[in-house]
Every structure is written in structure tokens, then in C-alpha cells.
PDB file of N, CA and C in Angstrom:
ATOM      1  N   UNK A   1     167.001  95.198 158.953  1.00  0.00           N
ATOM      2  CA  UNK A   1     166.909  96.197 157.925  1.00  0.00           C
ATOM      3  C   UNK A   1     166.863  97.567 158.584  1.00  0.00           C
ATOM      4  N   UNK A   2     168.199  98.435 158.002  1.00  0.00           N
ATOM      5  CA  UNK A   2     167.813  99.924 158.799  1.00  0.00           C
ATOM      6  C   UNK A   2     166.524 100.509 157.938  1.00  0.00           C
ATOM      7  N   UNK A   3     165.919 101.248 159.065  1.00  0.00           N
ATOM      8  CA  UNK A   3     165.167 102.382 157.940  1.00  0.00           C
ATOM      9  C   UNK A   3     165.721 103.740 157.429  1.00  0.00           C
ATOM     10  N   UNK A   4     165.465 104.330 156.267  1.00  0.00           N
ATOM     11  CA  UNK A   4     166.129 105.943 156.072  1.00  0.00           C
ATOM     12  C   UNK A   4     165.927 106.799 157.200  1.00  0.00           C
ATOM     13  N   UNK A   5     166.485 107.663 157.386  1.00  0.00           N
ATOM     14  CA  UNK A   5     165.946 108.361 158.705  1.00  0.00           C
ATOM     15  C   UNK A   5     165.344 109.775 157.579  1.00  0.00           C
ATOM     16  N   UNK A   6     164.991 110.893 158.653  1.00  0.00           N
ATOM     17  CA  UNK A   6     164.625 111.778 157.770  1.00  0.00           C
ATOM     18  C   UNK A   6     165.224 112.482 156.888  1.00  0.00           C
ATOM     19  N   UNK A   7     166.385 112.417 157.632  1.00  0.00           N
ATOM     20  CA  UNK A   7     167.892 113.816 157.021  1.00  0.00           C
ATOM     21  C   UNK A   7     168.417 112.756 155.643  1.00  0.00           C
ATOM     22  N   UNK A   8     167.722 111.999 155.355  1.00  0.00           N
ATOM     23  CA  UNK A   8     168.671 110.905 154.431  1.00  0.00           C
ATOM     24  C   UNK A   8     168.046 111.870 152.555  1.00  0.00           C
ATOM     25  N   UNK A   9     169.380 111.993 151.958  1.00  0.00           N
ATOM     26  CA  UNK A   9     168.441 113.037 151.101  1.00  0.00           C
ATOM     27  C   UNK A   9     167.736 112.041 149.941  1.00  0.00           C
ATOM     28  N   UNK A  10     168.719 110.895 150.232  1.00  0.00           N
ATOM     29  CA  UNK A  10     168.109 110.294 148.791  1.00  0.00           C
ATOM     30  C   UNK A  10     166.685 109.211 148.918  1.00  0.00           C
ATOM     31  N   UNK A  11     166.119 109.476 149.982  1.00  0.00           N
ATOM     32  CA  UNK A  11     164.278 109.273 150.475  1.00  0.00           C
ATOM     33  C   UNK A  11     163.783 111.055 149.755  1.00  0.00           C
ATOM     34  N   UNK A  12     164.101 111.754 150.003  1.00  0.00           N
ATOM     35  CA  UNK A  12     163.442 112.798 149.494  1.00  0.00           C
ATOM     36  C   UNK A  12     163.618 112.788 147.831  1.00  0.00           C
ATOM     37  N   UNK A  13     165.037 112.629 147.401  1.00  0.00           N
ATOM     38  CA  UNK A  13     165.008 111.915 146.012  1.00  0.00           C
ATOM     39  C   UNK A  13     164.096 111.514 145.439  1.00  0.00           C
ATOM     40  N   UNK A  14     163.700 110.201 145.996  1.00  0.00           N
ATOM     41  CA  UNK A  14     163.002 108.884 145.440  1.00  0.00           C
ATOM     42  C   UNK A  14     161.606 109.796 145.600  1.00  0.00           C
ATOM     43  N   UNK A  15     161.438 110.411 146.367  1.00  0.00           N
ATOM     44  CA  UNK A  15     160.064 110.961 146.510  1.00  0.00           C
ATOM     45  C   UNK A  15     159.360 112.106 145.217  1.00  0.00           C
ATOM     46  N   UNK A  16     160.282 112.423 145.738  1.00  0.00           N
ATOM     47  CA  UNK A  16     160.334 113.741 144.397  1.00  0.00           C
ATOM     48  C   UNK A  16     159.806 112.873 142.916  1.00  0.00           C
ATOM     49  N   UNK A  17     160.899 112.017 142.467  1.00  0.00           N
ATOM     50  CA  UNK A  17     160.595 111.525 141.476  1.00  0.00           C
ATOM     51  C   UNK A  17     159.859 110.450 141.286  1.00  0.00           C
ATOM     52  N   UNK A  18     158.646 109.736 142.383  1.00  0.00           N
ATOM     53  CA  UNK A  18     157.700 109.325 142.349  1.00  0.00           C
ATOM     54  C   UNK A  18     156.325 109.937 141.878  1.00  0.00           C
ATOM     55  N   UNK A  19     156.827 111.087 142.415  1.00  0.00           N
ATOM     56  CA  UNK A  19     155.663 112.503 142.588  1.00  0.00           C
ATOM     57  C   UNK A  19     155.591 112.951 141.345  1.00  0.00           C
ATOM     58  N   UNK A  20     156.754 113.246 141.082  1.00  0.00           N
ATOM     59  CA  UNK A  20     157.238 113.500 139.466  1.00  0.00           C
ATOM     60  C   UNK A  20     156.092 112.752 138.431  1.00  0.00           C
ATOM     61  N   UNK A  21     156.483 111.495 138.497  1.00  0.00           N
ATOM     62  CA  UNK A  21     155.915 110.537 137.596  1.00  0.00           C
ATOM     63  C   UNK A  21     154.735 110.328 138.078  1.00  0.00           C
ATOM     64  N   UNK A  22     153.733 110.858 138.931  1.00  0.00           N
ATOM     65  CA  UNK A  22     152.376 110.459 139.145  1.00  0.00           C
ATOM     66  C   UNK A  22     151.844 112.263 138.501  1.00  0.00           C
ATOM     67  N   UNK A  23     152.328 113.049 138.269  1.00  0.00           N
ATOM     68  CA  UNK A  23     152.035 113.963 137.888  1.00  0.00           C
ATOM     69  C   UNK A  23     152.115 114.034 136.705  1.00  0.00           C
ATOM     70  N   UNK A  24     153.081 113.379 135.917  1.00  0.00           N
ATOM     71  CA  UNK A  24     153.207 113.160 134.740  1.00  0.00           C
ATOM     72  C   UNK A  24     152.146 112.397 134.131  1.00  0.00           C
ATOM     73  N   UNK A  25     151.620 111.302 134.637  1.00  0.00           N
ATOM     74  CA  UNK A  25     150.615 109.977 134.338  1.00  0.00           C
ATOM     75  C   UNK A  25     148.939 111.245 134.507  1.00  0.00           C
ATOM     76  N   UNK A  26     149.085 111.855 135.245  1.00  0.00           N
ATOM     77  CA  UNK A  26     147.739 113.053 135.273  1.00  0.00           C
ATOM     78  C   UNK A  26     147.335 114.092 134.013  1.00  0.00           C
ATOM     79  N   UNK A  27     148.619 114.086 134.006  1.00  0.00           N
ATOM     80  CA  UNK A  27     148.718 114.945 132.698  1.00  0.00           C
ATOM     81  C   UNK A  27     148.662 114.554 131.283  1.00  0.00           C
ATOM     82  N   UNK A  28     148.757 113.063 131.142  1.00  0.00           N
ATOM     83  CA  UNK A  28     148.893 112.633 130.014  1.00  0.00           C
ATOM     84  C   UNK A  28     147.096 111.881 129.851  1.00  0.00           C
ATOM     85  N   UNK A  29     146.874 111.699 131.394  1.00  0.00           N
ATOM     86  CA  UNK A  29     145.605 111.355 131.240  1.00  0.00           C
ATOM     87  C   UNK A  29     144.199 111.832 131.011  1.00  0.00           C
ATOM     88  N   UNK A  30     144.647 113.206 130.965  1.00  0.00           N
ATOM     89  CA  UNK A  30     143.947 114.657 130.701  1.00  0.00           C
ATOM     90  C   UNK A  30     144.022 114.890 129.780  1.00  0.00           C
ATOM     91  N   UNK A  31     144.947 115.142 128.788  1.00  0.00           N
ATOM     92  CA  UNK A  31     145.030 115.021 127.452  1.00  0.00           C
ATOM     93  C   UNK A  31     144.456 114.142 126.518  1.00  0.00           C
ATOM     94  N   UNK A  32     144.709 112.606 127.245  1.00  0.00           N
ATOM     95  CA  UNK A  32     144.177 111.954 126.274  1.00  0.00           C
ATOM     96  C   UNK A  32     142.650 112.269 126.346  1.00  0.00           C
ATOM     97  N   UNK A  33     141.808 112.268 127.505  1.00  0.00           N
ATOM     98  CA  UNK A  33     140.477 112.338 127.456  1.00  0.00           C
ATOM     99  C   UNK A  33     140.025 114.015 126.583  1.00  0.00           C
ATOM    100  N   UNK A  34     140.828 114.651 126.970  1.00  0.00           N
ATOM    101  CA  UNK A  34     140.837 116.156 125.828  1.00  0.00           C
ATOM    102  C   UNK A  34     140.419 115.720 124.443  1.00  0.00           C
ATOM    103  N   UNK A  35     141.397 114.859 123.723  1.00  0.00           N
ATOM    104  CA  UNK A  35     141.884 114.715 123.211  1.00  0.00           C
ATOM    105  C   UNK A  35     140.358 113.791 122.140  1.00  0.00           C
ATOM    106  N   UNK A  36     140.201 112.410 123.035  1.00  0.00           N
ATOM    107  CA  UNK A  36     139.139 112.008 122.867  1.00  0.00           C
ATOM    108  C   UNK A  36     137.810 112.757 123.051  1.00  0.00           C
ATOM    109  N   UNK A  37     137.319 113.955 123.575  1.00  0.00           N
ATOM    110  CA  UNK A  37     136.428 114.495 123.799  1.00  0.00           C
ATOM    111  C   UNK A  37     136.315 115.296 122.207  1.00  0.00           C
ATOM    112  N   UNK A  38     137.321 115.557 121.691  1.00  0.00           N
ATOM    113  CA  UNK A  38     137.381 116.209 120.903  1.00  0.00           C
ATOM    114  C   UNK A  38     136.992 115.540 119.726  1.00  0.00           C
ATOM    115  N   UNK A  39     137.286 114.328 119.571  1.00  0.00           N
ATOM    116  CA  UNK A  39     137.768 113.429 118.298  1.00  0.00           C
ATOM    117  C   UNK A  39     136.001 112.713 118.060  1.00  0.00           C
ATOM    118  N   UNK A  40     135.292 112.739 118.900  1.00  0.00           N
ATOM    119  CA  UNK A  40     134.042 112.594 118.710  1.00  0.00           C
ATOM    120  C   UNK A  40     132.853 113.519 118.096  1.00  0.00           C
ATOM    121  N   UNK A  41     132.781 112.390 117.432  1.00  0.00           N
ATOM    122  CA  UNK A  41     131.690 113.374 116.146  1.00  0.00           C
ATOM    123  C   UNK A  41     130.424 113.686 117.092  1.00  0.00           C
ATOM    124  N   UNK A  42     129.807 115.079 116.486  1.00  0.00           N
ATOM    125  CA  UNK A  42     128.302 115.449 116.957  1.00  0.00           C
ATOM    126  C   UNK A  42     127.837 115.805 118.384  1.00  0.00           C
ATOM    127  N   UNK A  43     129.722 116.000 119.066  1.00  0.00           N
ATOM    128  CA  UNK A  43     129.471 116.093 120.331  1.00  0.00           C
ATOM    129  C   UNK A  43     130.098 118.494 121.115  1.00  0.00           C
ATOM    130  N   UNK A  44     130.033 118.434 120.062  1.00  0.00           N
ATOM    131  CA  UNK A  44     130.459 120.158 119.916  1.00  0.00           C
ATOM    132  C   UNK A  44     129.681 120.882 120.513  1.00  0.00           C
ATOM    133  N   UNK A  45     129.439 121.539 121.284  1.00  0.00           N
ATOM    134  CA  UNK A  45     128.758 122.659 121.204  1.00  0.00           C
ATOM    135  C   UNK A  45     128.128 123.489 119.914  1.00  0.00           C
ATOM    136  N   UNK A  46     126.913 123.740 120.196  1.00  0.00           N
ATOM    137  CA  UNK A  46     126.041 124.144 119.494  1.00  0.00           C
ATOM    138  C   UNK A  46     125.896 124.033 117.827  1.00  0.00           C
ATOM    139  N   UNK A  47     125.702 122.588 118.119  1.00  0.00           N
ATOM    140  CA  UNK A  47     125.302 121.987 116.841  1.00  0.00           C
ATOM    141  C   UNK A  47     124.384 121.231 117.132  1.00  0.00           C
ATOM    142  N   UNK A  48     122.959 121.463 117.448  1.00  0.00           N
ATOM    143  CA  UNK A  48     121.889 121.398 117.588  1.00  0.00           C
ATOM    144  C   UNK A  48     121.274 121.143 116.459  1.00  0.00           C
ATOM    145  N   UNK A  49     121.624 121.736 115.235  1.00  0.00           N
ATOM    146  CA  UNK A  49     120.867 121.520 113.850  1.00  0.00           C
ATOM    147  C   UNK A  49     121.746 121.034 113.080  1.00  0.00           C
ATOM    148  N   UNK A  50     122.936 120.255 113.232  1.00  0.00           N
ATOM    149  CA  UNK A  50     123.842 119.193 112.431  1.00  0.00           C
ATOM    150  C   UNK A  50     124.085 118.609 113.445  1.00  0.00           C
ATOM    151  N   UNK A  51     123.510 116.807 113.085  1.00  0.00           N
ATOM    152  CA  UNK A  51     124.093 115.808 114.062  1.00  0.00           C
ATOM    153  C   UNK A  51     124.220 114.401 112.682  1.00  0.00           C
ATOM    154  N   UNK A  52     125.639 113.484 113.847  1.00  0.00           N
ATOM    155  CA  UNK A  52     125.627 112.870 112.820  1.00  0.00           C
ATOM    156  C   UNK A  52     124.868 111.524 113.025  1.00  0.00           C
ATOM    157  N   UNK A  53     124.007 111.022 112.380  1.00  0.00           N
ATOM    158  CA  UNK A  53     122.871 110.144 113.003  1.00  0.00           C
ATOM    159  C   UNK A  53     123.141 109.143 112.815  1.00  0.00           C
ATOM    160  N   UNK A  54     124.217 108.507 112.184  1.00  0.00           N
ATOM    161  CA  UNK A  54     125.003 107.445 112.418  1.00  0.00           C
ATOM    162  C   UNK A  54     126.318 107.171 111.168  1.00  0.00           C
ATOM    163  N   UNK A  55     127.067 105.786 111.168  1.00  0.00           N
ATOM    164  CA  UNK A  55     128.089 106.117 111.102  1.00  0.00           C
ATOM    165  C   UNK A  55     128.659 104.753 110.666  1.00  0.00           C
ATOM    166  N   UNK A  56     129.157 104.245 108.972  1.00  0.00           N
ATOM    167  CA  UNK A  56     129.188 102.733 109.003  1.00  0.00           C
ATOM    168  C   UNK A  56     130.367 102.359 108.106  1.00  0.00           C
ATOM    169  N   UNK A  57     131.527 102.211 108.591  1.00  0.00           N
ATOM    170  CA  UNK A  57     132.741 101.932 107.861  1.00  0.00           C
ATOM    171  C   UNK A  57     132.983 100.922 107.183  1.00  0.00           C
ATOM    172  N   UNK A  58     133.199 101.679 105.919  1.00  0.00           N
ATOM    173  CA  UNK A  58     133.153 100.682 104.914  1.00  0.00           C
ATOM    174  C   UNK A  58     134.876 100.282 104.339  1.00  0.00           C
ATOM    175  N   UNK A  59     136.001 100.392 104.904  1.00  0.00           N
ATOM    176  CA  UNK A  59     137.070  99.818 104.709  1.00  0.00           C
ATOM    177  C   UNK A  59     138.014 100.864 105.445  1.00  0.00           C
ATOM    178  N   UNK A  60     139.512 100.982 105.512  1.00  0.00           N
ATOM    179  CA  UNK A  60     139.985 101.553 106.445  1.00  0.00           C
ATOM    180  C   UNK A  60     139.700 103.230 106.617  1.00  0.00           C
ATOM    181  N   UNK A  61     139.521 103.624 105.112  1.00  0.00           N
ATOM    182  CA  UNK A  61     139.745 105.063 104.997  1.00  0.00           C
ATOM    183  C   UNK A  61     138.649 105.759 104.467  1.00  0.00           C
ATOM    184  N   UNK A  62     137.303 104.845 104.691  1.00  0.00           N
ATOM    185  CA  UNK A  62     135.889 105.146 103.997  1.00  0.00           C
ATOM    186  C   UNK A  62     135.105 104.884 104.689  1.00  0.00           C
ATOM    187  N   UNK A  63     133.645 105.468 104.860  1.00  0.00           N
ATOM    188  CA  UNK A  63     132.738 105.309 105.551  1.00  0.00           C
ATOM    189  C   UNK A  63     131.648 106.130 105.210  1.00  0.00           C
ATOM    190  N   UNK A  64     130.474 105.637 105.454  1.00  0.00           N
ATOM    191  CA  UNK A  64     129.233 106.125 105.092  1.00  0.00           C
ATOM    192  C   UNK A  64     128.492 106.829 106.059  1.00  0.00           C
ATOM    193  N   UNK A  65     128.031 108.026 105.926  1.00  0.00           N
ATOM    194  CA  UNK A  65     127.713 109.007 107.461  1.00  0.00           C
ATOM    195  C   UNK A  65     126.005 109.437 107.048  1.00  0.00           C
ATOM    196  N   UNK A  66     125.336 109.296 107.712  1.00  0.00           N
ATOM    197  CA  UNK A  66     123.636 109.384 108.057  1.00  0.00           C
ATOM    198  C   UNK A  66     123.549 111.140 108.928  1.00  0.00           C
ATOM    199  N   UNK A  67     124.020 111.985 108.054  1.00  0.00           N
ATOM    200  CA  UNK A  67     124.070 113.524 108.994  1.00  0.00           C
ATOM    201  C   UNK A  67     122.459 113.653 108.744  1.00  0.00           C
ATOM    202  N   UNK A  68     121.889 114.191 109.994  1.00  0.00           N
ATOM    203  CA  UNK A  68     120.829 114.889 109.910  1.00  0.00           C
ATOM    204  C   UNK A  68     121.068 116.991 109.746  1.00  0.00           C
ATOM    205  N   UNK A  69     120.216 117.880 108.795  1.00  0.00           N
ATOM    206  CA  UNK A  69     120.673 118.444 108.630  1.00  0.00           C
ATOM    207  C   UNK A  69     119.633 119.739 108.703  1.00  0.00           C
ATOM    208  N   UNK A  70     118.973 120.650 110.131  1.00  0.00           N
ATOM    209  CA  UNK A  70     117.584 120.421 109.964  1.00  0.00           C
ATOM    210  C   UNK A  70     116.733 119.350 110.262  1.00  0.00           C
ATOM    211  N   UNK A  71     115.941 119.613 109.108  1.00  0.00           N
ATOM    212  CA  UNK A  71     114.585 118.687 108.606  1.00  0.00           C
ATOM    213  C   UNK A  71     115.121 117.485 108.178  1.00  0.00           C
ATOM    214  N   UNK A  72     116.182 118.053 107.517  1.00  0.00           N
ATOM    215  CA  UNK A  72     116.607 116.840 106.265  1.00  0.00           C
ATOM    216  C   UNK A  72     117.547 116.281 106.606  1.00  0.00           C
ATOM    217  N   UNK A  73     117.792 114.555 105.965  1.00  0.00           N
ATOM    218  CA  UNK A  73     118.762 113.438 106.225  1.00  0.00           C
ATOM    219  C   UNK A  73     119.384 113.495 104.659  1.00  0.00           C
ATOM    220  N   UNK A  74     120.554 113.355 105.158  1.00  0.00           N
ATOM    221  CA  UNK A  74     122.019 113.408 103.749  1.00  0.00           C
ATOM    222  C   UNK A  74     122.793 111.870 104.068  1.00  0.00           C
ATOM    223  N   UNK A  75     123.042 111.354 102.856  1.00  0.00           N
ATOM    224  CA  UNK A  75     123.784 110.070 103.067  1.00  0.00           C
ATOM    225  C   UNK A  75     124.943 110.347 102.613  1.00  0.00           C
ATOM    226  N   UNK A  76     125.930 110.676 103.161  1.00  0.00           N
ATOM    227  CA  UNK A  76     127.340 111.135 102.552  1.00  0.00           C
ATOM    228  C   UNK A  76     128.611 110.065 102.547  1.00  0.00           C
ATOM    229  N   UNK A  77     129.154 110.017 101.501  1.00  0.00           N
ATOM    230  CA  UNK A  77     130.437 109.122 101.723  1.00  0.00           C
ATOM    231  C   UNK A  77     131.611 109.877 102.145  1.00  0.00           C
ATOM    232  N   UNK A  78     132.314 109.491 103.131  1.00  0.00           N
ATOM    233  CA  UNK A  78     133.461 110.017 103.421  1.00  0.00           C
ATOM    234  C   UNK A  78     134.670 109.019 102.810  1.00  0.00           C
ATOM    235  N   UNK A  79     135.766 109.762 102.023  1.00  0.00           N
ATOM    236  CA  UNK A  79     136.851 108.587 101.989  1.00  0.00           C
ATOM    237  C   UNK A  79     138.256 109.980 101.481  1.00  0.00           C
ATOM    238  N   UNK A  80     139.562 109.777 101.311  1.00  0.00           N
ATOM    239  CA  UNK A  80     140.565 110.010 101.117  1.00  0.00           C
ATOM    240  C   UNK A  80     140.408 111.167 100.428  1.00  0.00           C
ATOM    241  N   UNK A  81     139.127 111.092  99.439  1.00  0.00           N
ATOM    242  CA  UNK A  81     138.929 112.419  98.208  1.00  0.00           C
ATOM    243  C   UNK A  81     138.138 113.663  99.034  1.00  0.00           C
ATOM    244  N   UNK A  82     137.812 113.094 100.096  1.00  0.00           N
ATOM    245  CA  UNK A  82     136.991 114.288 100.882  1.00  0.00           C
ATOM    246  C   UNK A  82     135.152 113.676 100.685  1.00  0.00           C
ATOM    247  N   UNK A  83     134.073 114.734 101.531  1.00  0.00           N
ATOM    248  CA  UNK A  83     132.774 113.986 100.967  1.00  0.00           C
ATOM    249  C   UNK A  83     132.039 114.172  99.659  1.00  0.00           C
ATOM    250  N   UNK A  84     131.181 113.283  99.600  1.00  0.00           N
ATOM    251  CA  UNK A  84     130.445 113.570  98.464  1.00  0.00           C
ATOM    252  C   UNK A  84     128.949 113.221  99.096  1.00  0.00           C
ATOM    253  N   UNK A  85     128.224 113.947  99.035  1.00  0.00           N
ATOM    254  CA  UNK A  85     126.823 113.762  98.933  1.00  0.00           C
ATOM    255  C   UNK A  85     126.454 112.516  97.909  1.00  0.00           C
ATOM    256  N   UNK A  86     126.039 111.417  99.094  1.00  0.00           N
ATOM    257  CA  UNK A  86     125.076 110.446  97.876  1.00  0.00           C
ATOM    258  C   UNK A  86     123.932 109.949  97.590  1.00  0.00           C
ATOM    259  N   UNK A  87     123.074 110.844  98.725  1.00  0.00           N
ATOM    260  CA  UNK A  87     121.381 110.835  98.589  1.00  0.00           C
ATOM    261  C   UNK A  87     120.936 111.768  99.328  1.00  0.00           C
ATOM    262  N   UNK A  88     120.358 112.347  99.355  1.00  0.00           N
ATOM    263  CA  UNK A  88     119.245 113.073  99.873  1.00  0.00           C
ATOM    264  C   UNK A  88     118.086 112.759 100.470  1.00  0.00           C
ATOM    265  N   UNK A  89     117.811 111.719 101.508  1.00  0.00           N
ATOM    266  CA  UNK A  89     115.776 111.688 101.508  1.00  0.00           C
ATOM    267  C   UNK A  89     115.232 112.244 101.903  1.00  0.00           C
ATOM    268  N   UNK A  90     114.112 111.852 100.860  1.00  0.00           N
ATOM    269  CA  UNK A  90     112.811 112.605 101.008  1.00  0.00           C
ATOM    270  C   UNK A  90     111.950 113.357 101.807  1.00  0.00           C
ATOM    271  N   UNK A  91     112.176 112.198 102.868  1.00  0.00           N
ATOM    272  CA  UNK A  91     111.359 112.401 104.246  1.00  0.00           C
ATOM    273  C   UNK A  91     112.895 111.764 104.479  1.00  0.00           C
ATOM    274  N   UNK A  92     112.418 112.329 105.823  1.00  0.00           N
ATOM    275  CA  UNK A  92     113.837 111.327 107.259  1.00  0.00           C
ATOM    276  C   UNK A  92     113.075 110.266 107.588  1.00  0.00           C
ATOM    277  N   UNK A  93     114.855 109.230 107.936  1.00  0.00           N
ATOM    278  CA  UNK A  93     113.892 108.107 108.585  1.00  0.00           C
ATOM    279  C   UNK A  93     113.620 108.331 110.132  1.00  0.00           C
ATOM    280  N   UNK A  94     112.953 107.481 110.086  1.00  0.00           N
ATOM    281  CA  UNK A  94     112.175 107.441 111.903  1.00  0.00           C
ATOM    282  C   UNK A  94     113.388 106.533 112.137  1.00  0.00           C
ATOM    283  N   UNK A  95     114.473 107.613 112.956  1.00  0.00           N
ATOM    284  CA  UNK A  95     115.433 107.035 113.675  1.00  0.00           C
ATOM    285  C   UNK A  95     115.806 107.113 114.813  1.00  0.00           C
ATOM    286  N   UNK A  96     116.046 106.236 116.051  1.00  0.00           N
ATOM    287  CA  UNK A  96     116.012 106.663 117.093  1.00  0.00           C
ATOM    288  C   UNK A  96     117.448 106.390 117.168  1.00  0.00           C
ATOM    289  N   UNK A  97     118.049 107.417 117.750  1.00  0.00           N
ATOM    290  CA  UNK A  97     119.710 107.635 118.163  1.00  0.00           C
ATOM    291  C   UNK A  97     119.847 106.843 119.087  1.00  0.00           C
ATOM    292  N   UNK A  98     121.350 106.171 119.119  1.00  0.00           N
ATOM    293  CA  UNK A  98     121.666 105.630 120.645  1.00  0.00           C
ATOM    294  C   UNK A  98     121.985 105.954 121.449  1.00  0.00           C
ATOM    295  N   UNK A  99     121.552 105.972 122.782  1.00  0.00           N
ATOM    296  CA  UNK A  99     121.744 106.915 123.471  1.00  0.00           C
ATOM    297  C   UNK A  99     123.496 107.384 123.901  1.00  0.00           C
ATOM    298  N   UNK A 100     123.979 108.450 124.171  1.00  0.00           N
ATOM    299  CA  UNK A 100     125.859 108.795 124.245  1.00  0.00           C
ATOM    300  C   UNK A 100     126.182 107.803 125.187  1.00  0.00           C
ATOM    301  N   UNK A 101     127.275 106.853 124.751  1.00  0.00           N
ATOM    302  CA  UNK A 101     127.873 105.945 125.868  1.00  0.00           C
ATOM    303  C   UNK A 101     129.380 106.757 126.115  1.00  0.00           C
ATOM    304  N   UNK A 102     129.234 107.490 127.174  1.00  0.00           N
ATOM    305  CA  UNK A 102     129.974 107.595 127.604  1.00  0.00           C
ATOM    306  C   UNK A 102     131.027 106.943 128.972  1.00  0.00           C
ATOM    307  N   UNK A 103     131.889 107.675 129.367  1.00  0.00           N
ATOM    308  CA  UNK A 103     132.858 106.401 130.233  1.00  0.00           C
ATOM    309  C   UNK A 103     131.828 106.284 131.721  1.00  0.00           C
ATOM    310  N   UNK A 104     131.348 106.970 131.952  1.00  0.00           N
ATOM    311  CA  UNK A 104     130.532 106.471 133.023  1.00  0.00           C
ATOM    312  C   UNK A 104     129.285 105.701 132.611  1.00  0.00           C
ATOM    313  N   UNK A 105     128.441 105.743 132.022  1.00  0.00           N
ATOM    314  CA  UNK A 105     127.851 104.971 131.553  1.00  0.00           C
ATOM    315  C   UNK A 105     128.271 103.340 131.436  1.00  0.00           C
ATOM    316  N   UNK A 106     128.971 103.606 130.571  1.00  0.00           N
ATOM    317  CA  UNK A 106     129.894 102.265 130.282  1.00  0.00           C
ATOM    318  C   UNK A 106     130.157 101.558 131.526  1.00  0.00           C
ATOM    319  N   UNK A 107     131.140 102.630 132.592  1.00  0.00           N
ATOM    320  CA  UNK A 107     131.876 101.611 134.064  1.00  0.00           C
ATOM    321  C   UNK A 107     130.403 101.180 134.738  1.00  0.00           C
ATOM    322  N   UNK A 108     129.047 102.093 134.425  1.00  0.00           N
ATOM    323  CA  UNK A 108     128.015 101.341 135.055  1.00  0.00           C
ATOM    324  C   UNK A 108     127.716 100.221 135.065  1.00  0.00           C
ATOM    325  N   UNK A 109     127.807 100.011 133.250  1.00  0.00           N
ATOM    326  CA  UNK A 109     127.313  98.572 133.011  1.00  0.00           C
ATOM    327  C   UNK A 109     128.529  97.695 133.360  1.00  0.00           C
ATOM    328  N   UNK A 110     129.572  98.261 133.202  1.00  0.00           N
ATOM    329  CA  UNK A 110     130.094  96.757 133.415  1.00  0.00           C
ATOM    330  C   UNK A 110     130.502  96.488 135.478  1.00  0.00           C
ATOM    331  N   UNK A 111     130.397  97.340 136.083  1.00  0.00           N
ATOM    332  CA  UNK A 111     130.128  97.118 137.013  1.00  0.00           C
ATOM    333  C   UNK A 111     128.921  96.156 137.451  1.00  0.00           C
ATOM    334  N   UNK A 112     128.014  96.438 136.540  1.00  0.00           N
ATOM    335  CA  UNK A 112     126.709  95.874 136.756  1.00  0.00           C
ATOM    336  C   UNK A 112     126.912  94.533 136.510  1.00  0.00           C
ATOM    337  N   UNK A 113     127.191  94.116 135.646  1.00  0.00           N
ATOM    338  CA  UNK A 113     127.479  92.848 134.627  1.00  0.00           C
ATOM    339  C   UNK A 113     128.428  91.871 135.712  1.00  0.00           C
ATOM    340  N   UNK A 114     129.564  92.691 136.697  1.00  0.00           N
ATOM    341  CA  UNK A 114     130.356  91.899 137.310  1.00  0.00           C
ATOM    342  C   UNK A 114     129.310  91.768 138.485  1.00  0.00           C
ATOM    343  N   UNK A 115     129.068  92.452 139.295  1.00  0.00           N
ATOM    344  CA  UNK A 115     127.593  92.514 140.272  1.00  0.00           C
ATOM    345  C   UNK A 115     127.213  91.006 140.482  1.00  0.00           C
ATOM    346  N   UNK A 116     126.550  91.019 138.919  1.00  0.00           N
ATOM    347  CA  UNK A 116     125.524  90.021 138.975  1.00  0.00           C
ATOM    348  C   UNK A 116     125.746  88.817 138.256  1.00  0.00           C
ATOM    349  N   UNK A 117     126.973  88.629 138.282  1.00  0.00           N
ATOM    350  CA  UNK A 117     127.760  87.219 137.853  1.00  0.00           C
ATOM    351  C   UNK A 117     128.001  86.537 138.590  1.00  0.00           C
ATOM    352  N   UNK A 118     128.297  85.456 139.183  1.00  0.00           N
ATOM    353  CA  UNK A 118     129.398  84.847 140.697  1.00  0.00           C
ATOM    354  C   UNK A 118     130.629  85.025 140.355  1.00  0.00           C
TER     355      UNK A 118
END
């Protein structure tokens, strides 16, 4: 098998458009995490006094949202018509949030999980 030598242009070719396409795969992988950073509820900057305290889908295009608001907890339905407020309580419940799983978090555990398996 010969090898390319250096002067061979179409090794610099192939290179180029390796390079090409690993730059491309960076860029798309940046976006998407943009993208996802964005698309997550309660995670904005300075919204300290609106969070959404949880979150329970009730068919493809509906779901029931636990916003804390302040003091106060709102039970809102979200669906196709936009929200509607559908309770108000009284008092809040004693709720403890879960803590943000984010992607490191996550590769922890499952790093962990493979760890300590055979």
C-alpha cells in the first residue's frame, strides 16, 4: 500500500472536509444545548419570585402547572386555549423541589450506577 505523500492535494481535501464536518457537529451541538437551556421552565434569570413548582401532563397538549408566586401557590391549567387559573391556596404546600438534574448530574449517576455493577 503506497502512502499519500505530502504534496498529494487530495489528503489535504479529505482533511479539510473532515474538519469541516467536526465543526459543523460543534455547532449544532451548541445550539441544541442553547436551545434546551432555553426551553426549560423556571430556569431564567431573575425569577426568584416566580418558580414553577411542578409540572403534570395531562394529555399531549395539556398540563397542570403548581407556579409558586411570592407567598402564594396557583394551580393553573395550561392547554391549546392558553392558561386559566384553577385554584388558588390558601396556605402553600410544604413542598420540597427536586433538586435541578442537570447533564452533569445525571452523567454522575449513571457513571455511578455502571461503577458499581459488574
Amino acid at each position: 500500500m503506497v502512502a499519500p505523500s505530502a504534496a498529494d492535494p487530495f489528503s489535504w481535501l479529505e482533511l479539510l472536509k473532515v474538519l469541516a464536518g467536526l465543526l459543523l457537529v460543534i455547532v449544532l451541538m451548541v445550539a441544541a444545548l442553547w436551545l434546551l437551556r432555553r426551553a426549560q421552565p423556571g430556569t431564567a434569570a431573575g425569577t426568584q419570585h416566580l418558580r414553577v413548582l411542578a409540572t403534570l401532563p395531562l394529555g399531549p397538549r395539556e398540563r397542570l402547572l403548581l407556579i409558586q408566586v411570592g407567598g402564594q401557590q396557583l394551580l393553573l391549567g395550561a392547554g391549546p386555549q392558553g392558561l386559566r387559573t384553577l385554584h388558588v391556596l390558601p396556605e402553600p404546600l410544604a413542598f420540597s423541589a427536586p433538586e435541578a438534574a442537570g447533564f452533569p448530574e445525571w452523567l454522575r449517576k449513571v457513571m455511578e450506577r455502571r461503577g458499581s455493577s459488574p
